[in-house]
PDB file of N, CA and C in Angstrom:
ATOM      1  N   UNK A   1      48.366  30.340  42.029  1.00  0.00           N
ATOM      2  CA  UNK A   1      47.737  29.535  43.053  1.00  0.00           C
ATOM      3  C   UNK A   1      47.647  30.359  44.328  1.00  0.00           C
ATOM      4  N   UNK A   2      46.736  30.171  45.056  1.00  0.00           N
ATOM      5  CA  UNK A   2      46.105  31.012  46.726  1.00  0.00           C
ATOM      6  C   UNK A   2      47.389  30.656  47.473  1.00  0.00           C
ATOM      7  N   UNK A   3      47.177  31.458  48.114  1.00  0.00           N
ATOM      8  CA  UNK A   3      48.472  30.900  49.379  1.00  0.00           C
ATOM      9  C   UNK A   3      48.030  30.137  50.414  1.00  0.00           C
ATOM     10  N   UNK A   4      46.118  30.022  50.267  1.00  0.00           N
ATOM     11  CA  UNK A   4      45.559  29.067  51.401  1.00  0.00           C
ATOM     12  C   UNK A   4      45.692  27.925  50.942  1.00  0.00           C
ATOM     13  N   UNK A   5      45.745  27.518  49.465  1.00  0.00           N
ATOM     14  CA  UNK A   5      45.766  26.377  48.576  1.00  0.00           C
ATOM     15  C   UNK A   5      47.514  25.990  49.033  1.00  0.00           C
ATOM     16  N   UNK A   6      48.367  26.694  48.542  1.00  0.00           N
ATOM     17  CA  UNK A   6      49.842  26.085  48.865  1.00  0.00           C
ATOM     18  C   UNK A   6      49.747  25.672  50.826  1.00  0.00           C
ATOM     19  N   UNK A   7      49.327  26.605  51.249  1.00  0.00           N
ATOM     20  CA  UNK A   7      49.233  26.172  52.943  1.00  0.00           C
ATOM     21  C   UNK A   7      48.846  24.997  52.904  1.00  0.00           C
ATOM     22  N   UNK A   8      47.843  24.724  52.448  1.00  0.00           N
ATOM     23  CA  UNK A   8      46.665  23.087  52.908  1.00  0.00           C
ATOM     24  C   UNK A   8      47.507  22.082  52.120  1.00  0.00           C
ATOM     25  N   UNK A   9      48.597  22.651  50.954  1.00  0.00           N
ATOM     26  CA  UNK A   9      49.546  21.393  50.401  1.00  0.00           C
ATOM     27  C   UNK A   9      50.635  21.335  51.277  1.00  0.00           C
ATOM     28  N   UNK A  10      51.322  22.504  51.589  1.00  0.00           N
ATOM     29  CA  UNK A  10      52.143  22.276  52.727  1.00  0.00           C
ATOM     30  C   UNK A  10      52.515  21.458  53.711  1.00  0.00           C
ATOM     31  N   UNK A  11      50.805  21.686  54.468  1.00  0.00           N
ATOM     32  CA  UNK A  11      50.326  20.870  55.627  1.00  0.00           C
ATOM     33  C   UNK A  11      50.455  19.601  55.538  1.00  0.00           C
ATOM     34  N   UNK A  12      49.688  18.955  54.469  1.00  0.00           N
ATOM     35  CA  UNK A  12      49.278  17.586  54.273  1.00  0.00           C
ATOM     36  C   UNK A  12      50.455  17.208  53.923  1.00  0.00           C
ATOM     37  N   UNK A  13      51.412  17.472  52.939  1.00  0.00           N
ATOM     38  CA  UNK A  13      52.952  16.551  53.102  1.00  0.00           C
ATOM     39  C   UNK A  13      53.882  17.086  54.028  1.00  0.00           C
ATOM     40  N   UNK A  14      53.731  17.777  55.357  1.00  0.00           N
ATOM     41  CA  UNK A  14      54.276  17.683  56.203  1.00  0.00           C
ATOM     42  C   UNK A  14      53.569  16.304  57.448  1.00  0.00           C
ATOM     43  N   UNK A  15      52.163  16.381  57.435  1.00  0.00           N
ATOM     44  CA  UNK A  15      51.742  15.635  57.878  1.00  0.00           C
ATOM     45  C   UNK A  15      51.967  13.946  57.569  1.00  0.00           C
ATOM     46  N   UNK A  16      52.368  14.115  56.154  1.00  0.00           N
ATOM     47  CA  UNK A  16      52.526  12.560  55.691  1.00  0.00           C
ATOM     48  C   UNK A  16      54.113  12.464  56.075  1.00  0.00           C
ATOM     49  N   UNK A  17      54.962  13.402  55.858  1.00  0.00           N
ATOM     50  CA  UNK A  17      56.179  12.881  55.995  1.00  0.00           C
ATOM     51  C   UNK A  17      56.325  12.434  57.430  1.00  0.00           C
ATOM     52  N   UNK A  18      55.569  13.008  58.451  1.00  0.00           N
ATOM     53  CA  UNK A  18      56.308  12.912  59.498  1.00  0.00           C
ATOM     54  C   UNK A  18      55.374  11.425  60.329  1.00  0.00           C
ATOM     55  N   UNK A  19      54.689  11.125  59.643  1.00  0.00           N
ATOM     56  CA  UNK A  19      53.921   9.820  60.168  1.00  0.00           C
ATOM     57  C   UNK A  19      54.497   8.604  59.319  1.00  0.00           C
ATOM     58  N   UNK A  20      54.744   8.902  57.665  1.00  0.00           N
ATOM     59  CA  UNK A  20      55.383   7.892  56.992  1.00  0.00           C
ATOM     60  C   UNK A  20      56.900   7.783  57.538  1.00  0.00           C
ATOM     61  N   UNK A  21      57.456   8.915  58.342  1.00  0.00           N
ATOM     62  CA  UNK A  21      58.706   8.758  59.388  1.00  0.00           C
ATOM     63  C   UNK A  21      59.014   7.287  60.232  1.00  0.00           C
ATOM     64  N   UNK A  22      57.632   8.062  60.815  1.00  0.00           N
ATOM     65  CA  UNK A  22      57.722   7.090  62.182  1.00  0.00           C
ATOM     66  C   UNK A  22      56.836   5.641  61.261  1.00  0.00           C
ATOM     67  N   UNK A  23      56.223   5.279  60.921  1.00  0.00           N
ATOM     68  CA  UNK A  23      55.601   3.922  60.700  1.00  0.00           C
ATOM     69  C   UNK A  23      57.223   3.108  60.223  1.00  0.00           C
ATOM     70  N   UNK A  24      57.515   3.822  59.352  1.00  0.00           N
ATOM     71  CA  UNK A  24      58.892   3.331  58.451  1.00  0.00           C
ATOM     72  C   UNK A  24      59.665   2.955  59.609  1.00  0.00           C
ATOM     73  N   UNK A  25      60.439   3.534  60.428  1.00  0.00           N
ATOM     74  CA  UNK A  25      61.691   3.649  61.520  1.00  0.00           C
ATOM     75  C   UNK A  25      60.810   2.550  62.445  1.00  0.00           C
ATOM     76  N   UNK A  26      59.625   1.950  62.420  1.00  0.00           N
ATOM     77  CA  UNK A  26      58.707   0.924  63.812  1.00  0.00           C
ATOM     78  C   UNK A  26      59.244   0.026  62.541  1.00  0.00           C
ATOM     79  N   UNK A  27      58.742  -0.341  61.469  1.00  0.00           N
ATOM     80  CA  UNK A  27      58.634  -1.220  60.739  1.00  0.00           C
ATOM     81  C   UNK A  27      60.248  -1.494  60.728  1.00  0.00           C
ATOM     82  N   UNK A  28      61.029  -0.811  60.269  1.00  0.00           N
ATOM     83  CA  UNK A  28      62.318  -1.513  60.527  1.00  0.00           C
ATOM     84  C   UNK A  28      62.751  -2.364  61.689  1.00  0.00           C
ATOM     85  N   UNK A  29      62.648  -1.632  62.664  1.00  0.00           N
ATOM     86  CA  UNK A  29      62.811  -2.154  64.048  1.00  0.00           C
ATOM     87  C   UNK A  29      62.592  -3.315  64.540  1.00  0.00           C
ATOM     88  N   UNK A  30      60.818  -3.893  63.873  1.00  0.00           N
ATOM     89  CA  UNK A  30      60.655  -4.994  63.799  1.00  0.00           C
ATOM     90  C   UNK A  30      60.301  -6.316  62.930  1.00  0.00           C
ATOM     91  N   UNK A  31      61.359  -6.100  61.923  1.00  0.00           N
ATOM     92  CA  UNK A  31      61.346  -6.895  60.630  1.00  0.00           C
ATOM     93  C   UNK A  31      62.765  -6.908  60.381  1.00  0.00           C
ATOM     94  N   UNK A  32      63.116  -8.593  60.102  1.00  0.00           N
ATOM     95  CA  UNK A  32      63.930  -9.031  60.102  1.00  0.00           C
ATOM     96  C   UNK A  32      65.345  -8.144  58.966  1.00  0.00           C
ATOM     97  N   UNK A  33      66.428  -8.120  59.355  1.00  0.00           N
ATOM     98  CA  UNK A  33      67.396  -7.417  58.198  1.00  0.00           C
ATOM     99  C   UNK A  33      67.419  -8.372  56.789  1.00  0.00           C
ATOM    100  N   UNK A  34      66.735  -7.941  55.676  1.00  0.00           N
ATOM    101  CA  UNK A  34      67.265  -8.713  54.709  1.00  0.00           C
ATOM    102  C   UNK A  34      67.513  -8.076  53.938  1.00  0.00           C
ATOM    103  N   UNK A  35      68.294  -6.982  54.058  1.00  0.00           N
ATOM    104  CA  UNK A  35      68.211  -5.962  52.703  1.00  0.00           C
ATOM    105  C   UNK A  35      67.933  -4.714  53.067  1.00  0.00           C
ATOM    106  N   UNK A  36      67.835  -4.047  51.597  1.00  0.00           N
ATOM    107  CA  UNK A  36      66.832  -2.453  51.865  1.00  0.00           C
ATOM    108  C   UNK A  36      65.285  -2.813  51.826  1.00  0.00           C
ATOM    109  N   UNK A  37      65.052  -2.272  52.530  1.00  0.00           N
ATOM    110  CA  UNK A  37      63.162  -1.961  52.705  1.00  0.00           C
ATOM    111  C   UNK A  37      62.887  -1.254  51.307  1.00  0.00           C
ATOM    112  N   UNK A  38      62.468  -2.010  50.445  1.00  0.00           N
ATOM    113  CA  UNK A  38      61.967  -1.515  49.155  1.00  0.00           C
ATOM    114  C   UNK A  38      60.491  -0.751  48.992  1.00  0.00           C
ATOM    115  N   UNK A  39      60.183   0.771  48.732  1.00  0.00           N
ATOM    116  CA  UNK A  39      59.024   1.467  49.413  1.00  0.00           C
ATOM    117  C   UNK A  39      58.333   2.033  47.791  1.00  0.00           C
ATOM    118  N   UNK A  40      57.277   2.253  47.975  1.00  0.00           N
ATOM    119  CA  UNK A  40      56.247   3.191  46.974  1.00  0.00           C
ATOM    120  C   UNK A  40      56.077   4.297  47.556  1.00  0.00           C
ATOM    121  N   UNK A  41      55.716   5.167  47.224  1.00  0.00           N
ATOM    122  CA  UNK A  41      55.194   6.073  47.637  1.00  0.00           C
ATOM    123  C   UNK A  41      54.396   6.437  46.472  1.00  0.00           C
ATOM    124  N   UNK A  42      53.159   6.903  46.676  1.00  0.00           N
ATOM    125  CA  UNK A  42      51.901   7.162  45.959  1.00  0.00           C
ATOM    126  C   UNK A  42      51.447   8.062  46.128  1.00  0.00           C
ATOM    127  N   UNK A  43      50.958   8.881  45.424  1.00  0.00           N
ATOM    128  CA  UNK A  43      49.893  10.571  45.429  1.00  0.00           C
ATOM    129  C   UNK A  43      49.099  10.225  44.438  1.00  0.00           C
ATOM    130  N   UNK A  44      47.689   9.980  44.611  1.00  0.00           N
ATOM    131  CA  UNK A  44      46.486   9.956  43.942  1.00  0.00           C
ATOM    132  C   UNK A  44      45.496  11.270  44.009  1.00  0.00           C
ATOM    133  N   UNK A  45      44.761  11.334  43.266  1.00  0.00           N
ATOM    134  CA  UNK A  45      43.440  11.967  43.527  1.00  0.00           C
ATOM    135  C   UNK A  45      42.522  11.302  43.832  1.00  0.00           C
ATOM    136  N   UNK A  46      41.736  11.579  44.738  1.00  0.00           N
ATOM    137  CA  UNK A  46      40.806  10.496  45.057  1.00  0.00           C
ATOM    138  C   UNK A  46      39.445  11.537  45.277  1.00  0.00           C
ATOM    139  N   UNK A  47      39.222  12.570  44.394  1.00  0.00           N
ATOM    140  CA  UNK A  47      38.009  13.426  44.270  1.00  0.00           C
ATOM    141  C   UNK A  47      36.912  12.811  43.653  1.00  0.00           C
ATOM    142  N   UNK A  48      35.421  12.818  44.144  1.00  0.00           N
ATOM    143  CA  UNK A  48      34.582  12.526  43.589  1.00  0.00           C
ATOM    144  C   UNK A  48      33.945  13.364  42.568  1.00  0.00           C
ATOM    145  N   UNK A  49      34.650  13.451  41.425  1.00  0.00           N
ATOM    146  CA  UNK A  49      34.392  14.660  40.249  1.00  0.00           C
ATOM    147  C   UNK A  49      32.806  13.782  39.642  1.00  0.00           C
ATOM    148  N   UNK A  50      32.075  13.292  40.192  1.00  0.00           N
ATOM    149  CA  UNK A  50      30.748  13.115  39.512  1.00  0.00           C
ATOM    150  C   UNK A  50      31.019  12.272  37.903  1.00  0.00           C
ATOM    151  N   UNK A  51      30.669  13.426  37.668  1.00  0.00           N
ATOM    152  CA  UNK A  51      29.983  12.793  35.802  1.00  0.00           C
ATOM    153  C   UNK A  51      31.414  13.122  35.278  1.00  0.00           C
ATOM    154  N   UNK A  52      31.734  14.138  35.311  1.00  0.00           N
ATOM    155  CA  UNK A  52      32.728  14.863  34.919  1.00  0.00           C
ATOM    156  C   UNK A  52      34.525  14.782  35.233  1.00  0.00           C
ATOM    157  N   UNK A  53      34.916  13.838  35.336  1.00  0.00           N
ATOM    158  CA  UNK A  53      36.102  13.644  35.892  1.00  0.00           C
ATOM    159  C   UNK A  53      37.345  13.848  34.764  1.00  0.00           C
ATOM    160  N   UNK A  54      38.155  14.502  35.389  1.00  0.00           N
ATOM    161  CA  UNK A  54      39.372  15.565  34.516  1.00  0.00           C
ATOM    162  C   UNK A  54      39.898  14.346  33.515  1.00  0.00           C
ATOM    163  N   UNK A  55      40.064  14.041  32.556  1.00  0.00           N
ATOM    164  CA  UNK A  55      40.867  13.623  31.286  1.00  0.00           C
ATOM    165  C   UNK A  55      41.835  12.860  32.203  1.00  0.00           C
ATOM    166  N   UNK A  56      42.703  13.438  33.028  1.00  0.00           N
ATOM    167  CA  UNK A  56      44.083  12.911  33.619  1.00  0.00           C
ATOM    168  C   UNK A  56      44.225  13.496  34.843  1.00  0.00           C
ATOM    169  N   UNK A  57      43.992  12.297  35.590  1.00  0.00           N
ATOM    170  CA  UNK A  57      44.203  12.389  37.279  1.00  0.00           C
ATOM    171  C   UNK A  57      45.221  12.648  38.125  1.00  0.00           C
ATOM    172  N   UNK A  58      45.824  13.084  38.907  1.00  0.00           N
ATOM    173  CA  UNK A  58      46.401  13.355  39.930  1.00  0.00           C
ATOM    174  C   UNK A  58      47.099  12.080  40.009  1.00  0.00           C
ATOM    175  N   UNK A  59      48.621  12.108  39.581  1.00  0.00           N
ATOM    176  CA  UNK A  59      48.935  10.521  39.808  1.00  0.00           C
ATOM    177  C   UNK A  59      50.350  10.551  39.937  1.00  0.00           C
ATOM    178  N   UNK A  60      50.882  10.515  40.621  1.00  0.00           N
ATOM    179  CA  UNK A  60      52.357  10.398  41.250  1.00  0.00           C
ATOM    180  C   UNK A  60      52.810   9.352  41.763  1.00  0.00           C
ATOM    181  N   UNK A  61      53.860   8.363  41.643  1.00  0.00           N
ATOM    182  CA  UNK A  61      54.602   7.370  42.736  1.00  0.00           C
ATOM    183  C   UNK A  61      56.046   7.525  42.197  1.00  0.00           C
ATOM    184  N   UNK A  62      56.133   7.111  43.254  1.00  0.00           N
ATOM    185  CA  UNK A  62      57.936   7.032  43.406  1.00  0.00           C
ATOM    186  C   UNK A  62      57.854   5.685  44.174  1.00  0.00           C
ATOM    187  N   UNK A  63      59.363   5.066  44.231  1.00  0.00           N
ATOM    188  CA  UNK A  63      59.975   4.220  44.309  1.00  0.00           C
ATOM    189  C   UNK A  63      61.150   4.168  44.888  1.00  0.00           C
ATOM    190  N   UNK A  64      61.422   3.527  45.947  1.00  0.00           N
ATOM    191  CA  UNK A  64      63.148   3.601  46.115  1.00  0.00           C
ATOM    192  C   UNK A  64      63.998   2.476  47.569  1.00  0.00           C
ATOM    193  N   UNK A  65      64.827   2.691  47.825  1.00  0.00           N
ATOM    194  CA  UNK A  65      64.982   1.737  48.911  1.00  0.00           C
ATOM    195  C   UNK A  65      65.396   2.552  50.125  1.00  0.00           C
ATOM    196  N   UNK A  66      65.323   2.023  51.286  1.00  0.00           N
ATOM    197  CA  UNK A  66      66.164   2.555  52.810  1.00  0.00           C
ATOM    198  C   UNK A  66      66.439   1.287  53.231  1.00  0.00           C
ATOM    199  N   UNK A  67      68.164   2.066  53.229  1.00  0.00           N
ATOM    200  CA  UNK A  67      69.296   1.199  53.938  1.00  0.00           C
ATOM    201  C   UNK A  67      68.983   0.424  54.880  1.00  0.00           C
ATOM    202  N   UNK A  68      69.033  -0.567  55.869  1.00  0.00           N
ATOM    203  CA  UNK A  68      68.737  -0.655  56.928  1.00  0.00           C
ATOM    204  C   UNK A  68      70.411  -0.650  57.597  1.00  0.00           C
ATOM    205  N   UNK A  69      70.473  -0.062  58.826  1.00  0.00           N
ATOM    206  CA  UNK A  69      72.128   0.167  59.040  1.00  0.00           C
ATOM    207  C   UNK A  69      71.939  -0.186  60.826  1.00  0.00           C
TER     208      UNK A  69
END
């Protein structure tokens, strides 16, 4: 793989972590304590491959909780 290709992946989940940071840490703040904040996290492909679209897509989620403390 290019090293401009790993850069532009780099980027973009540095960019998501640090905004899915902050939305997460507001959303706690103002929603009531009942528990852990139960979360998805999702990685799709969302390419317009035309006619031709790959057999098996780009498809990742995870799952998990944060404490609220």
């Amino acid at each position: 793989m290019e090293s401009a290709s790993r850069d532009d992946i780099r980027k973009l989940l540095k960019m998501f972590g640090i905004r899915a940071d902050e939305l997460i840490v507001a959303h706690l703040a103002r929603t009531p304590s009942a528990g852990p904040l139960r979360l998805a996290l999702i990685l799709e492909d969302r390419t317009d491959y035309g006619k031709e679209p790959p057999a098996d897509r780009l498809h990742l989620e995870l799952e998990g909780d944060v404490r609220r403390e």
